[in-house]
Protein backbone atom coordinates (compact mmCIF):
# COMPACT_ATOMS: atom_id res chain seq x y z
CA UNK A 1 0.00 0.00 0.00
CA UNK A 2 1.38 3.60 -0.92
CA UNK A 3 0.23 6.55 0.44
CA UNK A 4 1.26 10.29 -0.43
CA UNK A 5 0.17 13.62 0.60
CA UNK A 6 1.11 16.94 -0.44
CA UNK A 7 1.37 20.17 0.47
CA UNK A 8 1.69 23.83 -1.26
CA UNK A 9 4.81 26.01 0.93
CA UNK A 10 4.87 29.85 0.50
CA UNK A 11 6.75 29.27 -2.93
CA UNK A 12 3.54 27.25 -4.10
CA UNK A 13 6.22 24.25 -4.67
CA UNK A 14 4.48 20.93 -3.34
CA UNK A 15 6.76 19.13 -0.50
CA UNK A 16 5.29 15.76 -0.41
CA UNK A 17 5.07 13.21 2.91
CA UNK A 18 4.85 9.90 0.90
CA UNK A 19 4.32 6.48 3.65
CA UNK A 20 4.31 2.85 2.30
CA UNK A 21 2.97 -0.57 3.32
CA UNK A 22 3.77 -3.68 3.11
CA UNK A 23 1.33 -6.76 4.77
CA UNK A 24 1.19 -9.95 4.99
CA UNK A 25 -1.27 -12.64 4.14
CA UNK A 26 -3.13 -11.96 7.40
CA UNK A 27 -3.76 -8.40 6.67
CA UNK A 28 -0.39 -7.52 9.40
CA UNK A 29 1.78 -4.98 9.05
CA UNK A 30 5.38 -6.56 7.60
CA UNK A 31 7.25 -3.58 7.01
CA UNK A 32 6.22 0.11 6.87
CA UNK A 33 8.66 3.30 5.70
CA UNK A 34 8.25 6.82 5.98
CA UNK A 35 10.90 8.76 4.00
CA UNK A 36 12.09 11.87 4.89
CA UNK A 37 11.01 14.50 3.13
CA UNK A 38 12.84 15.97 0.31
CA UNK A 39 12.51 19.53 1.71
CA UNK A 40 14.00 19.36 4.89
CA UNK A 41 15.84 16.23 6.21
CA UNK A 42 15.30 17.50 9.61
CA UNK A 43 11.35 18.43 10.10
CA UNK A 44 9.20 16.47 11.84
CA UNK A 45 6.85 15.52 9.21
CA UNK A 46 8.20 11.89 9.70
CA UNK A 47 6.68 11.67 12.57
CA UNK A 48 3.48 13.24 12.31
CA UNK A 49 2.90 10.90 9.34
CA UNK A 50 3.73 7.96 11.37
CA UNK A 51 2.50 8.32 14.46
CA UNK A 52 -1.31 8.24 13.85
CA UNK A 53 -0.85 5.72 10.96
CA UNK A 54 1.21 3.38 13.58
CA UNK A 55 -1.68 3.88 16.21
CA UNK A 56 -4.52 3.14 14.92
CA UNK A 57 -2.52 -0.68 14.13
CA UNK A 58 -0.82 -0.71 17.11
CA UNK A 59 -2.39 2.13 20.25
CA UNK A 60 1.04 2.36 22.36
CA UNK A 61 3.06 2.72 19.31
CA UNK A 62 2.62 6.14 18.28
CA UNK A 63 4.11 8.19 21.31
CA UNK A 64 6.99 6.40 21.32
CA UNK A 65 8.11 6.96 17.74
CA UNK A 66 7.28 10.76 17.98
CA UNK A 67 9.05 10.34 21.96
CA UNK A 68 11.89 8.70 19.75
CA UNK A 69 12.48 10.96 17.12
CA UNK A 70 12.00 14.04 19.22
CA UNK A 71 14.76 12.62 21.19
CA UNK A 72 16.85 11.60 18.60
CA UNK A 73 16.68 14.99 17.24
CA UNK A 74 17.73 16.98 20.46
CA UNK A 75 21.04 15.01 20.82
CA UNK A 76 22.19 15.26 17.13
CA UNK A 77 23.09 18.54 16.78
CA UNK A 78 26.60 18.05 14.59
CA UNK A 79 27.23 16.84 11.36
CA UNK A 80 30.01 13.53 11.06
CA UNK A 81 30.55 11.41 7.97
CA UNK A 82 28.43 8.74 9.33
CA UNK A 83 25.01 9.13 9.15
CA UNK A 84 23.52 9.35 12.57
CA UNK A 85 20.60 6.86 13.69
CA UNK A 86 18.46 5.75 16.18
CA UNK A 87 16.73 2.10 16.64
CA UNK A 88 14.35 0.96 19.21
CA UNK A 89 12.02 -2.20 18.89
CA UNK A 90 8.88 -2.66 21.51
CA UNK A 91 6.30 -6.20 21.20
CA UNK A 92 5.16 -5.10 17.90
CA UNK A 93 8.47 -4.19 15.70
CA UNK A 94 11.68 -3.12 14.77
CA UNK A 95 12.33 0.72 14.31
CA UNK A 96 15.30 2.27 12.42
CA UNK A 97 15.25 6.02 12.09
CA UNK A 98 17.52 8.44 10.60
CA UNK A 99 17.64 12.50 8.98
CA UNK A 100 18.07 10.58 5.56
CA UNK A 101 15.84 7.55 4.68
CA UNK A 102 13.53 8.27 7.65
CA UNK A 103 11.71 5.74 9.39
CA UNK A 104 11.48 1.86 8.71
CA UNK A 105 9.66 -0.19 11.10
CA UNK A 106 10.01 -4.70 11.08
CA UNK A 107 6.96 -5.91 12.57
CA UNK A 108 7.56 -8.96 14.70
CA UNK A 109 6.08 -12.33 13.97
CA UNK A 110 5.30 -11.44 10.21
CA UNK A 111 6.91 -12.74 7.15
CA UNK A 112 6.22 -11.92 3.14
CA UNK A 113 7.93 -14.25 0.42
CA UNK A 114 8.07 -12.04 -2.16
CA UNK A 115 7.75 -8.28 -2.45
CA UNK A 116 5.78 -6.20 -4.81
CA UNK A 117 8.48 -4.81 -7.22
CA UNK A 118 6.48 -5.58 -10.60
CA UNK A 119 6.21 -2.97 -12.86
CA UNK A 120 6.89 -4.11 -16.28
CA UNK A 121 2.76 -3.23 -17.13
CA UNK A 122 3.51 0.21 -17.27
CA UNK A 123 7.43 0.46 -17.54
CA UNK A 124 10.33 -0.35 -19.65
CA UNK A 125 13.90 -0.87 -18.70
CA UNK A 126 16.52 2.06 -18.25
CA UNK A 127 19.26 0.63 -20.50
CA UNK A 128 16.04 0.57 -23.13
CA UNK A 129 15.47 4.65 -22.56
CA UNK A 130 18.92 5.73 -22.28
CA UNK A 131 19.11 6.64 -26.14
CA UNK A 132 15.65 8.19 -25.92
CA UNK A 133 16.69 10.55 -23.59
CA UNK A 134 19.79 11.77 -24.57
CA UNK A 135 18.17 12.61 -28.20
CA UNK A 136 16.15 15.02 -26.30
CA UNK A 137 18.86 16.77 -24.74
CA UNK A 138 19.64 15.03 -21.16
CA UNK A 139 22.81 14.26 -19.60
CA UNK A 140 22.65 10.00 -18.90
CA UNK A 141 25.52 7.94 -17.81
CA UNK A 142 23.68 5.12 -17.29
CA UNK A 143 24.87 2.68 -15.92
CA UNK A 144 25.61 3.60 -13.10
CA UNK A 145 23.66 7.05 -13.36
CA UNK A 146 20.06 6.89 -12.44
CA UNK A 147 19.66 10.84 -12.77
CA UNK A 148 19.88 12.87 -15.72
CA UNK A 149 19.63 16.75 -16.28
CA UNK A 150 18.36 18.81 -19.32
CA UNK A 151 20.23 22.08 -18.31
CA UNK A 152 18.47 23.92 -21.23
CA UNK A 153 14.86 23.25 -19.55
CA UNK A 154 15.77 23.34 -15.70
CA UNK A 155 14.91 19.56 -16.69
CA UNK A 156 15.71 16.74 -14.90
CA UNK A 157 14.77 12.47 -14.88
CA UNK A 158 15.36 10.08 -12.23
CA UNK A 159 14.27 6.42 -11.72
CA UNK A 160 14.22 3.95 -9.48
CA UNK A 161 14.77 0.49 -10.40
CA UNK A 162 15.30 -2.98 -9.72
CA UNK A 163 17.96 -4.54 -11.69
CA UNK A 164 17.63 -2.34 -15.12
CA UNK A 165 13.90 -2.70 -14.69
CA UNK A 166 12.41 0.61 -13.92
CA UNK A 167 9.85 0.46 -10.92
CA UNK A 168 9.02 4.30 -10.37
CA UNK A 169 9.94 7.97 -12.53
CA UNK A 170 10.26 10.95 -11.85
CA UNK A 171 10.96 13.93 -14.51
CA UNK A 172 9.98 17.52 -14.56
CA UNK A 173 8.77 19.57 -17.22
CA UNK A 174 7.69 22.97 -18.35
CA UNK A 175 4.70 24.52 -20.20
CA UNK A 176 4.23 27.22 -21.99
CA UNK A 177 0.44 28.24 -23.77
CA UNK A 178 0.14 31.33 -25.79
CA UNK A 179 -2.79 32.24 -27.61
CA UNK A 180 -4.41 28.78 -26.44
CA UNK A 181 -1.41 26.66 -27.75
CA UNK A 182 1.45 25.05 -26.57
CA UNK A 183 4.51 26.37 -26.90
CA UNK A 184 6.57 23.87 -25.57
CA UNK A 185 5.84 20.64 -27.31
CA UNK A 186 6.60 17.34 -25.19
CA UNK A 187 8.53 16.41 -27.84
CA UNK A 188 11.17 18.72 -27.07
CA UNK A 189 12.36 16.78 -24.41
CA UNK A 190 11.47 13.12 -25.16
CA UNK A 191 11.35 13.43 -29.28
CA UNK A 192 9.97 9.62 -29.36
CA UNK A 193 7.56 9.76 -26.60
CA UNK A 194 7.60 8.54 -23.31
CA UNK A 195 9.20 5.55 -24.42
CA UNK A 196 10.03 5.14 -21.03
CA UNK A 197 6.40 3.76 -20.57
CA UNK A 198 5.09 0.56 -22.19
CA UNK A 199 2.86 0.98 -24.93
CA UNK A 200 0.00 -0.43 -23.07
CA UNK A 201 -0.07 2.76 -20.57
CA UNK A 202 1.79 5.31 -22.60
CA UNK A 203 -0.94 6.92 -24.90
CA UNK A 204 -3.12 7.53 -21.85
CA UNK A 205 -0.41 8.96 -19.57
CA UNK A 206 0.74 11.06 -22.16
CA UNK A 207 -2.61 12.52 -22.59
CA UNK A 208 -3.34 13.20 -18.80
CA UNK A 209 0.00 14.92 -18.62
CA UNK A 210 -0.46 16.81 -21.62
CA UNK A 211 -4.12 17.84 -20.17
CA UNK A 212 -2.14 18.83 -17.17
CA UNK A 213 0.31 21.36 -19.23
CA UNK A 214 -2.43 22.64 -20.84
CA UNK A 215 -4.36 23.72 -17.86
CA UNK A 216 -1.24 24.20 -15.48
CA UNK A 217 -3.19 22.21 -12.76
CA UNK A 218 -1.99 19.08 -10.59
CA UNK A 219 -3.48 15.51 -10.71
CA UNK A 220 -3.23 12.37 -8.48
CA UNK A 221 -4.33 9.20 -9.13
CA UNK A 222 -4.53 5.98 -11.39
CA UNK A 223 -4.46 6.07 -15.42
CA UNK A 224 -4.15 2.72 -17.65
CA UNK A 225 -3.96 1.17 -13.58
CA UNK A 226 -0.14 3.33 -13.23
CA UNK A 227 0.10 5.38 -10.15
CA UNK A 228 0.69 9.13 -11.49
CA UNK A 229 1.02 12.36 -9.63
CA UNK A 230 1.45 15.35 -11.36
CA UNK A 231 2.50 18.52 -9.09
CA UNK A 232 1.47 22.15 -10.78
CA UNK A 233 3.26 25.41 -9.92
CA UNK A 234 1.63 28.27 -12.24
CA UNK A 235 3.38 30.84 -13.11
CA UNK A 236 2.01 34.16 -14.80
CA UNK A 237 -1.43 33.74 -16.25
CA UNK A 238 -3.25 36.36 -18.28
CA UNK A 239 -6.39 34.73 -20.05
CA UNK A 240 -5.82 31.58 -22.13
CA UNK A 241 -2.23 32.53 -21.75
CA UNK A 242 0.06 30.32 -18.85
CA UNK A 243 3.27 28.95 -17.82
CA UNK A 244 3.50 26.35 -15.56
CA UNK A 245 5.85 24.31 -14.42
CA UNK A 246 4.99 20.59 -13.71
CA UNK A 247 7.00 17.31 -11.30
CA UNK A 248 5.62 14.28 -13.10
CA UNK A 249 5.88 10.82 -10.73
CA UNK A 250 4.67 7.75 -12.38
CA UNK A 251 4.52 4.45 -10.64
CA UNK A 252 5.31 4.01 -6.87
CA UNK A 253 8.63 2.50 -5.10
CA UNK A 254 8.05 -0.02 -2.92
CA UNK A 255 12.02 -1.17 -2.23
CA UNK A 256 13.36 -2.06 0.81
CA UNK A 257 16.72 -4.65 1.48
């Protein structure tokens, strides 16, 4: 199960609070993690995602991760080459928390064979889009690299994957209508399409994106069954005319070692 919400700050740039589940065949919580948000490695929005989500599975759980993490959080107060952590475990699980990846909890007494990685319905590989993306003017070194750029755009593209498989993508894009057109075709950036995407899902994604660029708004939700979140800043706006700039998620990483 993946959850995500998201909020506007005073810059109207969505910082997101994303929390994902994994259970077993008895409806119990395996594994849970809360990452840190990309805005501030040291907020508390950890734990005021996980606190209430913890309680209502387990009651006495909740106060003692936000007891934890408050804690944790006093004493670290220099920066080291490690990165600093903090475990506890209580009848229910195992907790690891840190600045960086945030909070992981174990539960106790569960088990899951095989984790929910697949993705191939709605994505290709990265080795596959590598060519793709450097036609359309990004900066890959892949493999290793699972980031590229597009300098000329403010652009950028990152993946997660499993193996060369992509699971999840992230890319950003801008838009530009004048006189009720776009000015800044898609194709720009990825000349061949999202080729990224199976064909299966790539038609429809395209066209909720593109609906997205053309009315500088934001968009959650399921298309062609791929998880896509679109996030929306608006720029100036003077009647049909708009420029936008959009962070485009499709699918959802559920990873964990």
């Amino acid at each position: 199960m993946w959850c995500r919400i998201g909020r506007r700050d005073e810059a109207d740039a969505v910082q997101s609070q994303v929390a994902q589940f994994l259970l077993d065949r008895d409806d119990r919580l395996a594994w849970a993690w809360f990452p840190s948000t990309q805005a501030n490695h040291e907020d508390d929005q950890v734990a005021e995602a996980a606190a209430p989500a913890l309680t209502a599975i387990w009651p006495d759980a909740g106060d003692r991760v936000r007891r934890e993490i408050d804690d944790f959080q006093a004493r670290t107060t220099r920066r080291t080459d490690d990165i600093p952590r903090t475990r506890w475990r209580d009848t229910h699980a195992d907790y690891s928390y840190d600045a960086h990846n945030g909070l992981v909890v174990t539960g106790r007494g569960t088990s899951v064979r095989r984790w929910p990685f697949g993705s191939e319905h709605y994505a290709t590989t990265m080795s596959s889009a590598v060519d793709d993306l450097l036609a359309g003017g990004y900066d890959c070194f892949y493999p290793p690299q699972q980031s590229c750029n597009r300098t000329r755009s403010n652009g950028y593209f990152r993946v997660s994957l499993r193996g060369d498989q992509i699971v999840s993508a992230q890319f950003g894009i801008g838009s530009l209508i004048e006189s009720g057109r776009q000015r800044h075709l898609l194709s720009e950036e990825f000349p061949h399409g999202l080729t990224f995407l199976t064909e299966a899902v790539r038609g429809p994604v395209t066209e909720r994106i593109e609906q997205s660029r053309r009315s500088g708004t934001g968009f959650a939700g399921i298309v062609a069954g791929t998880v896509v979140i679109i996030d929306a800043r608006r720029g100036a706006v003077d009647g049909d005319d708009l420029v936008a700039y959009l962070d485009i998620q499709i699918g959802a990483p559920l990873a964990a070692t």
